[in-house]
Protein backbone atom coordinates (compact mmCIF):
# COMPACT_ATOMS: atom_id res chain seq x y z
CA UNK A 1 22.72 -39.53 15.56
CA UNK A 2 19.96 -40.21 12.73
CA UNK A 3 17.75 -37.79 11.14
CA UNK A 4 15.02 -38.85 9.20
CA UNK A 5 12.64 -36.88 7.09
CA UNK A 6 8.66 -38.22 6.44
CA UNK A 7 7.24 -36.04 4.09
CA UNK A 8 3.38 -36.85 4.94
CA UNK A 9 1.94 -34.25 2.25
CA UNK A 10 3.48 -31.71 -0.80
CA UNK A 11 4.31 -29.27 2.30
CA UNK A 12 4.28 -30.54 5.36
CA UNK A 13 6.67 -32.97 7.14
CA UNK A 14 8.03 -34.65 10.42
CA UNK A 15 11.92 -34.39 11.00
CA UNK A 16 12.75 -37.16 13.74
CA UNK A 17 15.96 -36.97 15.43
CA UNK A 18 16.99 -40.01 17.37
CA UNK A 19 20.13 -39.28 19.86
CA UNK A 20 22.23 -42.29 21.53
CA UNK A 21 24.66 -41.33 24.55
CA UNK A 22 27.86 -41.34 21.89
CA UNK A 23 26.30 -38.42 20.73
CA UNK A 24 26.08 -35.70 23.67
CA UNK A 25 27.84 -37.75 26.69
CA UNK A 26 31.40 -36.78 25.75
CA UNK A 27 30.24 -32.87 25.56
CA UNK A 28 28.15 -33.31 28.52
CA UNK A 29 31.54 -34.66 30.68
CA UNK A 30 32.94 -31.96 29.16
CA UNK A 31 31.02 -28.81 30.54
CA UNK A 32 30.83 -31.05 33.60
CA UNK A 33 34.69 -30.89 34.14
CA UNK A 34 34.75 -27.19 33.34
CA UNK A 35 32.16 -26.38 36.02
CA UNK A 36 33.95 -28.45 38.39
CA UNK A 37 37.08 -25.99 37.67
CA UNK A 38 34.88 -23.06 38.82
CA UNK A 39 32.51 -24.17 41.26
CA UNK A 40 32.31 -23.17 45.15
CA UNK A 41 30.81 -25.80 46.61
CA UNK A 42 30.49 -25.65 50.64
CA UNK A 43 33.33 -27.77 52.20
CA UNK A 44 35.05 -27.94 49.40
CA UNK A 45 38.24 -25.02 48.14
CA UNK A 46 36.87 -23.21 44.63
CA UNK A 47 37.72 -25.78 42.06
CA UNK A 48 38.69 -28.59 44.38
CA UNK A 49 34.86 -30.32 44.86
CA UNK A 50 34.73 -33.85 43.17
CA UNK A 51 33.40 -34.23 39.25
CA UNK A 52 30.85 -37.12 40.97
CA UNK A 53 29.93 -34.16 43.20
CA UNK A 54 29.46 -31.37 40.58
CA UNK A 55 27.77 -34.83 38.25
CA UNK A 56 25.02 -34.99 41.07
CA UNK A 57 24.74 -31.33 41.35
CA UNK A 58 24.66 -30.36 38.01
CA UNK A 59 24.75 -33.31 35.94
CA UNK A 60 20.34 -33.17 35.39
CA UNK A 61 20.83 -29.53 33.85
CA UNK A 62 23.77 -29.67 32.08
CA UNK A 63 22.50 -32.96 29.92
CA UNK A 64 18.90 -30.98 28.86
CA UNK A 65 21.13 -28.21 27.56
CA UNK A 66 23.21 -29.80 25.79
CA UNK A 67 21.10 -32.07 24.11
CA UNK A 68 18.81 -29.32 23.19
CA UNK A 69 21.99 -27.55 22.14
CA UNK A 70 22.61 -30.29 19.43
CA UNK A 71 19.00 -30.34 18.38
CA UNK A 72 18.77 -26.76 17.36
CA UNK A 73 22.44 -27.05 15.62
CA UNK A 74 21.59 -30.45 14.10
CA UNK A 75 18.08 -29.37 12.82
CA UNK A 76 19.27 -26.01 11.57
CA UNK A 77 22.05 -27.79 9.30
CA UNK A 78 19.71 -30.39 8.40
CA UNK A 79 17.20 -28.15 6.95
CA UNK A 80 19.83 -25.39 5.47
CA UNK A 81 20.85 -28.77 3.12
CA UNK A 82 17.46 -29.32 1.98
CA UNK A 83 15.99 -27.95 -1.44
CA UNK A 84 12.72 -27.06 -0.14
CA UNK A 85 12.07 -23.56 1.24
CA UNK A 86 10.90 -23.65 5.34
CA UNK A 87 8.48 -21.43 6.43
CA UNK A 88 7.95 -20.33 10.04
CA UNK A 89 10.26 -22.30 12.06
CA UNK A 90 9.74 -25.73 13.06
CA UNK A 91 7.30 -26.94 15.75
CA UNK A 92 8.73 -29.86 18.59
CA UNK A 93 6.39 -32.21 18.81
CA UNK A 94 4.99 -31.71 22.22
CA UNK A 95 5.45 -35.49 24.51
CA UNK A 96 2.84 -36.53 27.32
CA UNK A 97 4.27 -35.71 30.60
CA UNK A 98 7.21 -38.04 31.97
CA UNK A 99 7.48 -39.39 29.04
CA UNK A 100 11.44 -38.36 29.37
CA UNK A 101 13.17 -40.23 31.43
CA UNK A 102 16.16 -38.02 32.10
CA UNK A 103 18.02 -39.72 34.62
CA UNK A 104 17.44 -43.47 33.19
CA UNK A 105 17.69 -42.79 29.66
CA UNK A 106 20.54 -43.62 27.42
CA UNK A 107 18.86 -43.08 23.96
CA UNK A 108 16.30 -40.38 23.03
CA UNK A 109 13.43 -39.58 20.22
CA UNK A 110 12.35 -36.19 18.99
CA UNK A 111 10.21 -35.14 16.25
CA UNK A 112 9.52 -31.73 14.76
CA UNK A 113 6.83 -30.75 12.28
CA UNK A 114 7.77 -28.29 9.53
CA UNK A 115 6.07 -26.58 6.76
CA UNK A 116 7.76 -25.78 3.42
CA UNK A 117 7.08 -25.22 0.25
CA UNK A 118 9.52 -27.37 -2.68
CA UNK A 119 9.55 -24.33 -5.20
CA UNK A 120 8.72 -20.89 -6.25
CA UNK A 121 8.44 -20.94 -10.58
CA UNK A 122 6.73 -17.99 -12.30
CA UNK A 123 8.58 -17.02 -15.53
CA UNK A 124 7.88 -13.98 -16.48
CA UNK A 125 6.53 -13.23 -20.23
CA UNK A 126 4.06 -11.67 -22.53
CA UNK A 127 1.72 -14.54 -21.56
CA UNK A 128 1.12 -12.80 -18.12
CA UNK A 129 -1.59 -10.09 -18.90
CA UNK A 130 -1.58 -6.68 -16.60
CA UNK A 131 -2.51 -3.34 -16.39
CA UNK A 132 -1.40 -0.32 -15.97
CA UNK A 133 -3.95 2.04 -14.43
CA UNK A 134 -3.60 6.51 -15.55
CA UNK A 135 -5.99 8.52 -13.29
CA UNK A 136 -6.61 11.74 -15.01
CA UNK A 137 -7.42 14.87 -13.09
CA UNK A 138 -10.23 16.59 -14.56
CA UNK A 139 -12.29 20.35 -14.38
CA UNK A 140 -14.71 19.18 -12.40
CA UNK A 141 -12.74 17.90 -9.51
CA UNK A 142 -10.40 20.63 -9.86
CA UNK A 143 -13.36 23.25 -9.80
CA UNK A 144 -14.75 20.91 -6.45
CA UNK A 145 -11.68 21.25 -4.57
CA UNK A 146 -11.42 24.91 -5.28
CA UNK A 147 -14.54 24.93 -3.75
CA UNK A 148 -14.07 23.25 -0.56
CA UNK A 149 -10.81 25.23 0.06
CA UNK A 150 -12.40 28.53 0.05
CA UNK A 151 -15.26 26.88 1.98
CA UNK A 152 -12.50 25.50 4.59
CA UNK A 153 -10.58 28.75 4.24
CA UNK A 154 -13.79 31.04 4.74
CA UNK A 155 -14.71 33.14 7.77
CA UNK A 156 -17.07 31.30 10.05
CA UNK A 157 -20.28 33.53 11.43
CA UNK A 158 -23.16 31.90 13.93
CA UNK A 159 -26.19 33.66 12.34
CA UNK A 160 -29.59 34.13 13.96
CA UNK A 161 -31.64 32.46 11.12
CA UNK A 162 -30.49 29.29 9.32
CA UNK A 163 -30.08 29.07 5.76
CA UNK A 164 -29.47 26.67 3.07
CA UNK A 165 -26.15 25.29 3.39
CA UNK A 166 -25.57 26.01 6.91
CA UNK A 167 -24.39 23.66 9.25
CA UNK A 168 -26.88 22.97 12.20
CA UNK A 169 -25.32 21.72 16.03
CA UNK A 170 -27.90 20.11 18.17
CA UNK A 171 -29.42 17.39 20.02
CA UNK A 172 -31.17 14.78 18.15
CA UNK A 173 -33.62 12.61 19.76
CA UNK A 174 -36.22 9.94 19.09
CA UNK A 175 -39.60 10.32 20.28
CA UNK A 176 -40.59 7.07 21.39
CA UNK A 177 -37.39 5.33 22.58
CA UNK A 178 -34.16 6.47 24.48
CA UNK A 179 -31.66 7.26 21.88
CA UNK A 180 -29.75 10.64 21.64
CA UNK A 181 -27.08 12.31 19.78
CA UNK A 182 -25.66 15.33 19.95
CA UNK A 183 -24.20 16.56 16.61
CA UNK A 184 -22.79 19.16 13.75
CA UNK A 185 -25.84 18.87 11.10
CA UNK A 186 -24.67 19.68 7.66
CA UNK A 187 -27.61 20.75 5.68
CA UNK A 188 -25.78 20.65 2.16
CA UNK A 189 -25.72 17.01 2.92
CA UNK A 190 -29.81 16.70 3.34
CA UNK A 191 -31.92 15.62 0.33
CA UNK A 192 -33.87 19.04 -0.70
CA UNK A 193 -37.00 18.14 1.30
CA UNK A 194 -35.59 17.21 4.56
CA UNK A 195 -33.14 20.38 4.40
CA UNK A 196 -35.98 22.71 3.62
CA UNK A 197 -37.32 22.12 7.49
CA UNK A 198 -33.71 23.09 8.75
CA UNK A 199 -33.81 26.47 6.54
CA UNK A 200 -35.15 29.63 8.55
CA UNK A 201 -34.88 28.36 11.85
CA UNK A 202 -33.42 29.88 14.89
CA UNK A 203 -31.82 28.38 17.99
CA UNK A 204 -33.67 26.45 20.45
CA UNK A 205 -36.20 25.69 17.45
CA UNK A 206 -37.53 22.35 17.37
CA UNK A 207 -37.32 20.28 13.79
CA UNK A 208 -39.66 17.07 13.85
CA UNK A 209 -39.22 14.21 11.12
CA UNK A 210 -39.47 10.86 10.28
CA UNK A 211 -37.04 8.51 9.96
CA UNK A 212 -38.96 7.47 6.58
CA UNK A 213 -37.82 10.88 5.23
CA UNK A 214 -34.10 10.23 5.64
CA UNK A 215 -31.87 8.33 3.30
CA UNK A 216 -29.74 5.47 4.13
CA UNK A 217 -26.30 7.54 3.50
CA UNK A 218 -27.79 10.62 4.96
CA UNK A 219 -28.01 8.47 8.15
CA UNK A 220 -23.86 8.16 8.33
CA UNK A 221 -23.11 11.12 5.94
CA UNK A 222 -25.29 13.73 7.60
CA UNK A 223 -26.35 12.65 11.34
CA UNK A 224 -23.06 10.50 11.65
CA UNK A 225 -24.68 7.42 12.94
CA UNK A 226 -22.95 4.50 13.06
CA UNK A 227 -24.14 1.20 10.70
CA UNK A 228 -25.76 0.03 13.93
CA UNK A 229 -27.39 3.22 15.32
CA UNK A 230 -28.51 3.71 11.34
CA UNK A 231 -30.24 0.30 11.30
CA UNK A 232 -32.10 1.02 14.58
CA UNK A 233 -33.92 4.35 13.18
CA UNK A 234 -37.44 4.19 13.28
CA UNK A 235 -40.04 6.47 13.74
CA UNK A 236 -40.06 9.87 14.63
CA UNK A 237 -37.46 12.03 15.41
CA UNK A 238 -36.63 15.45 16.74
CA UNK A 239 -33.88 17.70 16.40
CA UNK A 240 -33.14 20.72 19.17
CA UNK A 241 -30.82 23.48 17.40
CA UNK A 242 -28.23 24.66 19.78
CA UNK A 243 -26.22 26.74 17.45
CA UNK A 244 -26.39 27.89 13.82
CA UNK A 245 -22.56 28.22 12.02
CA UNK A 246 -22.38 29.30 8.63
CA UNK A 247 -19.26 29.47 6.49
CA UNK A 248 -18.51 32.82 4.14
CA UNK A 249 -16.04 31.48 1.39
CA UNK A 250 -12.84 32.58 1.03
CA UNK A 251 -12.40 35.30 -1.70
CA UNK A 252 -9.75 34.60 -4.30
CA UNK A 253 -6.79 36.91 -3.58
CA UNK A 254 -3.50 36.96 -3.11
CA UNK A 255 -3.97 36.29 0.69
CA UNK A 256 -5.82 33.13 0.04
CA UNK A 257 -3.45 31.67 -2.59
CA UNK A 258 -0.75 32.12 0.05
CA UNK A 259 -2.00 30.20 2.83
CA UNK A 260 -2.65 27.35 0.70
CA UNK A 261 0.55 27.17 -1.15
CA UNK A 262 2.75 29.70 0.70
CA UNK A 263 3.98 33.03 0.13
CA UNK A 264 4.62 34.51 -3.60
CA UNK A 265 4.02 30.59 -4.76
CA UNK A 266 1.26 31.70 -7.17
CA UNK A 267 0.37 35.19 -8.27
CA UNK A 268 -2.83 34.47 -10.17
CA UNK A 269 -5.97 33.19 -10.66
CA UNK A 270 -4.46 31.18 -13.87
CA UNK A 271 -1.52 29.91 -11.60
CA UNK A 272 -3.49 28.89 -8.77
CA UNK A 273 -5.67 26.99 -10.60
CA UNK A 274 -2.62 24.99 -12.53
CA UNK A 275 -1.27 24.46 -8.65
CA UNK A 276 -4.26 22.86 -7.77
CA UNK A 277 -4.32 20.55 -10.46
CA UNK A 278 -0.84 19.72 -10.42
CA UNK A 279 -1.26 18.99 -7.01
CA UNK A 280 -4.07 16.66 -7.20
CA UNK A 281 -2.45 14.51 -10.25
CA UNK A 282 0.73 14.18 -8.30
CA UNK A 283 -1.41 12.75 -5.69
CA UNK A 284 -3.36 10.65 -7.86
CA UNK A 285 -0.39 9.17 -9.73
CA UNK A 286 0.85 7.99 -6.78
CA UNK A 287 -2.47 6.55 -5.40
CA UNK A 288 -2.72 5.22 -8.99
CA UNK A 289 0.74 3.74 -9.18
CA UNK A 290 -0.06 1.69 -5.42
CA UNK A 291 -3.21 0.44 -6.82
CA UNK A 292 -1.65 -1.39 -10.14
CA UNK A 293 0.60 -2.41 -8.03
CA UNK A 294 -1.72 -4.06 -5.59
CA UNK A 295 -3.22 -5.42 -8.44
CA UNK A 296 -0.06 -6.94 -10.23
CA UNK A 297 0.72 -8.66 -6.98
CA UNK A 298 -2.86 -10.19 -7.28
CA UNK A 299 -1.98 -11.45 -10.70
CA UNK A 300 1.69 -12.69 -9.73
CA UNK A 301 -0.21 -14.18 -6.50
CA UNK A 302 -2.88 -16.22 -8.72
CA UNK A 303 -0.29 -17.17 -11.49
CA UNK A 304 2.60 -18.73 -9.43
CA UNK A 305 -0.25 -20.87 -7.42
CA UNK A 306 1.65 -21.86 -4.46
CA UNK A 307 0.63 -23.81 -2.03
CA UNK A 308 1.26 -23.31 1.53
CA UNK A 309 0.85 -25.25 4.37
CA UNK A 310 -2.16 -23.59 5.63
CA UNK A 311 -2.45 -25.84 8.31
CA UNK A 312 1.04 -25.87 9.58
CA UNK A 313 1.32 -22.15 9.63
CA UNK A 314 -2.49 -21.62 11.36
CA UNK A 315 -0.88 -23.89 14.59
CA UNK A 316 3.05 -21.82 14.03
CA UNK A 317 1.04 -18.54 14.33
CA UNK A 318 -0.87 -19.40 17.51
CA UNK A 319 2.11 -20.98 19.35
CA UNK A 320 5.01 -18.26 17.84
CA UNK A 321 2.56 -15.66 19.65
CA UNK A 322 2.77 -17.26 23.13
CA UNK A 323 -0.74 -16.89 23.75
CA UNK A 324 -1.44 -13.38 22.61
CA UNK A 325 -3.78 -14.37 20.02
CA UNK A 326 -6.01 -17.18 19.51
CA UNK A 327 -7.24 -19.68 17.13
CA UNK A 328 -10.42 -17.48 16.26
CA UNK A 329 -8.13 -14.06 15.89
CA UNK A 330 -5.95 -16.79 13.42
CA UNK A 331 -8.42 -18.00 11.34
CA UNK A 332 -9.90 -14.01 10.82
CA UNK A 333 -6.48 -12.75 9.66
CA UNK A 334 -5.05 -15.50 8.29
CA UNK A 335 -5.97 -14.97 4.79
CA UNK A 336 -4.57 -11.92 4.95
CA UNK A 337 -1.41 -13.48 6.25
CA UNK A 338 -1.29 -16.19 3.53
CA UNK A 339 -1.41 -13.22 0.34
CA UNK A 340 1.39 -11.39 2.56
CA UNK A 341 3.33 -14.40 2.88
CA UNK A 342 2.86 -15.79 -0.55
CA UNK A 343 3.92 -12.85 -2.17
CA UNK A 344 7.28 -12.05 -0.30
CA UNK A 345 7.98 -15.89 -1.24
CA UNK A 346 7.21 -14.53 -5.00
CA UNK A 347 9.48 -11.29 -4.94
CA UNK A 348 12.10 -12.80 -3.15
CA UNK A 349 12.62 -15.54 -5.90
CA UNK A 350 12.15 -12.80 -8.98
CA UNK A 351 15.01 -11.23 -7.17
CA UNK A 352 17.50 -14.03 -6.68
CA UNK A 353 16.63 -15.05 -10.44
CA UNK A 354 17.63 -12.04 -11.82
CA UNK A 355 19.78 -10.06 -9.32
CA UNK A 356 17.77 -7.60 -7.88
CA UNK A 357 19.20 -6.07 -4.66
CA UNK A 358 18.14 -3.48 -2.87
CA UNK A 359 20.89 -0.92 -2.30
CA UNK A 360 21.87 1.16 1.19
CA UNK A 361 21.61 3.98 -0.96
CA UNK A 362 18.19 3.02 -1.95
CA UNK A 363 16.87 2.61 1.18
CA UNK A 364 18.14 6.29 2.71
CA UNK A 365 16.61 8.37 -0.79
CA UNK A 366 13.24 6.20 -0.74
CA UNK A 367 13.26 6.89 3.65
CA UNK A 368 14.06 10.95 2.24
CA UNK A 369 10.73 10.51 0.29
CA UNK A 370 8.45 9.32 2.53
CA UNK A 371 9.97 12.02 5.26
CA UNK A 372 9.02 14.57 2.38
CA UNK A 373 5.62 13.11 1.65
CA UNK A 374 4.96 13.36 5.56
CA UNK A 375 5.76 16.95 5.28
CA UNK A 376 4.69 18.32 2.24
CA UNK A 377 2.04 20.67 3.75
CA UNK A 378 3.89 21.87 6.76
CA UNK A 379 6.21 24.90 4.47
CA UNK A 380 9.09 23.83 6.51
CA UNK A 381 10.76 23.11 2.96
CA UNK A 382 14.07 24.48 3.74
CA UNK A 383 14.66 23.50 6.93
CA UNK A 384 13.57 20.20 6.19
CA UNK A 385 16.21 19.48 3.93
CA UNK A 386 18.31 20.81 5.98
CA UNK A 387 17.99 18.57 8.95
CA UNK A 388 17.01 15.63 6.35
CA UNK A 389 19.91 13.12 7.63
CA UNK A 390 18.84 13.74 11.45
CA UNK A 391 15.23 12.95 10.15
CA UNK A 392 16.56 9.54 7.98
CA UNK A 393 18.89 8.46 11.02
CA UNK A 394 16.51 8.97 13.44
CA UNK A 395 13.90 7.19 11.58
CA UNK A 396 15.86 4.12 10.77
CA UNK A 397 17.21 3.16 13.91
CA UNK A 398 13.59 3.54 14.90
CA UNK A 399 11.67 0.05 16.21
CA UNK A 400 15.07 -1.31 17.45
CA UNK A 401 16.53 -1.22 13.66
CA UNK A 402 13.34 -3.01 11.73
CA UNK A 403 12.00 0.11 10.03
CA UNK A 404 15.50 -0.06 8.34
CA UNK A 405 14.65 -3.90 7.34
CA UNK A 406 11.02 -2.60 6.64
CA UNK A 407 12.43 0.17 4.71
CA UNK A 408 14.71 -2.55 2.76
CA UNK A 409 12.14 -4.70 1.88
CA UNK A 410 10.30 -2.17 0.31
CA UNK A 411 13.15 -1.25 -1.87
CA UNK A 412 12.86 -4.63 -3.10
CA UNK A 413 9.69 -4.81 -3.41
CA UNK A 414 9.87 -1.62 -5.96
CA UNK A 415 12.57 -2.97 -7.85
CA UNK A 416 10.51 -6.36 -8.47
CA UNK A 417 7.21 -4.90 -9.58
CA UNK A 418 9.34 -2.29 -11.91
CA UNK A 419 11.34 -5.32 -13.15
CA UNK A 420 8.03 -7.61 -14.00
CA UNK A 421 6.65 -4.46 -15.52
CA UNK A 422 8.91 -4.54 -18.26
CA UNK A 423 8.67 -8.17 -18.53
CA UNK A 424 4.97 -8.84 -19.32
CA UNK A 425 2.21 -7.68 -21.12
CA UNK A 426 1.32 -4.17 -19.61
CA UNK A 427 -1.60 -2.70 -20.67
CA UNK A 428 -2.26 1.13 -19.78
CA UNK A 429 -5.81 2.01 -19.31
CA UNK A 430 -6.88 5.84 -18.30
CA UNK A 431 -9.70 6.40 -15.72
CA UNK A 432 -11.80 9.29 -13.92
CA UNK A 433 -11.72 9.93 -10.29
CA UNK A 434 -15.49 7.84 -10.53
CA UNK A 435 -14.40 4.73 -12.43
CA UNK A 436 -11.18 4.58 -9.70
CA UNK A 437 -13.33 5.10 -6.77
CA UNK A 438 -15.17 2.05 -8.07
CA UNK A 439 -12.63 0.36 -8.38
CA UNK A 440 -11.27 0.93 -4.97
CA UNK A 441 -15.17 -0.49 -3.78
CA UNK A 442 -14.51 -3.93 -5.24
């Protein structure tokens, strides 16, 4: 047997493996004297038939498998002795038709493409520049969410007579064309001019306006048109009112501060208030934690500058998936792909440099989390934890076991972007709820 490597480019190659009959005839008499032990074979006792017999029978069959048998073993030893890192697995280079001659020939040729990438190298120092991002819950959005809590928590009435801040369910219709929607109005959400036709009104009242008079987010924000539908408003419009619903808020009591946090869980005005902000910056640090993360991963991405063999992978995708996805559906989500793949290449290598594992133990307290996370709203505290192992089992022999290796991964992942943390230059930088959200936009 000879294997040969021809490295065409710095991450692609051909692997040819050239087979002679020393090399798979001796294993191929082999399995052809074992089936002769077994076979039943008309005319002849179980076991009794001729080898020359079982050969002409067999022979075509068992040959292909082996020899394919000592191509996958051959190429997967070949490649676990190489210094380079494979990715995907490796492509056979597809032969015209015929082209194997499997009763005539003695000697045979494969070739297999592969993609790889020679080495992974990002040290890890004060010259790598990142940041640390602090959202900070202020009055305002604390005051908002107040707000739309006892507006969510309020008693709903369907008044005779609109006013401001009702919501308005209708038909909406354009005069001179055939498009028509059916739709929940809120007027809060109106500039002050257009609302003031929807204030006073009663049902089966008729609102005419132009499509000049709405804004371009009051479109999608108010009507709930799509982008499409939006950019096909013209003209004039009308709007049929069905139904008026208004919304009393909530008064601040001690009923109210129970069905948002539970019984006894706040007794005041003071303590609800505190909840609600607690609540929010727990939810914001961990929205702001995922997003410097994100955007270390960007740095670590953009510093290691590895290149992969985009046009390996592109044709590994497409065949790996059998037909289930084409070279269009590829070339849309493979960037996406290539970030994905090029960082697990990254934290996999941080790890095996400096012995980060992620533990069993790890992986069933970070599951525990999420499953808490997931249920935070539901008051089933108690019980929760007390069926929590049922809930962890359950959810990691989920997906035929790969939310467990999902899970694992994710561990990992942590541990990496905790470990670089304390490696390089970290910068912490506090923002509003505005400057994030603009952020987020980019």
């Amino acid at each position: 047997m000879e294997i040969t490597l021809d490295k065409h480019s710095a991450n692609q190659a051909l692997i040819k493996i050239k087979l002679n009959e020393a090399d798979y005839q001796p294993k191929v008499d082999a399995k052809l004297k074992d089936y002769a032990k077994k076979a039943a074979i008309k005319g002849f006792r179980p076991g009794k038939a001729p080898v020359s017999m079982v050969k002409n029978i067999y022979g075509m069959s068992v040959l292909v498998d082996e020899i394919n048998s000592i191509l996958s073993e051959s190429l997967n030893n070949y490649l676990k002795e190489q210094t380079f890192r494979i990715l995907g697995e490796p492509l056979p280079v597809e032969k015209e038709d015929n082209s194997i001659d499997w009763k005539a020939q003695k000697d045979f040729d494969f070739e297999y493409k592969i993609g790889f990438v020679e080495s992974v190298e990002l040290p890890l120092d004060n010259k790598t520049k990142g940041t640390k991002y602090s959202i900070k819950v202020d009055d305002k959005l604390v005051n908002e969410t107040i707000d739309n809590l006892k507006s969510q928590y309020g008693e709903s009435t369907n008044p005779e007579v609109s006013e401001a801040g009702d919501n308005i369910y209708g038909d909406l219709k354009v005069i001179d064309g055939n498009f028509s929607k059916t739709l929940s109005l809120p007027t809060s959400k109106l500039s002050k001019k257009l609302a003031a036709k929807f204030i006073g009104i009663s049902k089966e009242a008729v609102v005419e306006f132009e499509a000049k008079e709405v804004k371009k987010d009051e479109w999608s924000e108010a009507f709930g048109l799509s982008a499409e539908e939006a950019a096909e408003a013209k003209g004039a419009f009308t709007f049929t009112v069905k139904n008026i619903n208004r919304t009393a808020e909530a008064e601040l009591n001690q009923e109210f501060f129970d069905k948002i946090f539970g019984p006894d869980q706040v007794k005041s005005l003071e303590e609800f208030t505190e909840k609600v902000r607690e609540t929010l910056q727990s939810s914001y640090d961990r929205e702001s934690k995922v997003f410097t993360e994100e955007e270390l991963k960007k740095v670590l991405v953009e510093k290691a500058k590895i290149d992969l063999p985009d046009t390996f992978l592109k044709e590994w995708l497409i065949r790996a998936n059998d037909g289930k996805v084409t070279e269009e559906d590829v070339e849309k989500e493979y960037p996406i792909y290539a970030n994905q793949l090029t960082w697990s290449l990254i934290s996999n290598q941080i790890a095996k440099d400096n012995g980060i594992q992620a533990e069993h133990a790890d992986v069933i307290e970070k599951t525990k989390e999420m499953i808490r996370e997931q249920f935070a709203s539901s008051g089933l505290g108690a019980q929760l934890e007390a069926s929590m192992d049922v809930f962890v089992d359950n959810y990691l022999k989920g997906n035929e076991g790969q939310n467990y290796m999902n899970m694992l991964t994710s561990v990992q992942n942590d541990k990496v972007l905790a470990f670089v943390q304390e490696k390089i230059d970290l910068k912490e930088k506090n923002i509003s709820i505005d400057e994030f959200k603009e952020l987020l936009e980019k």
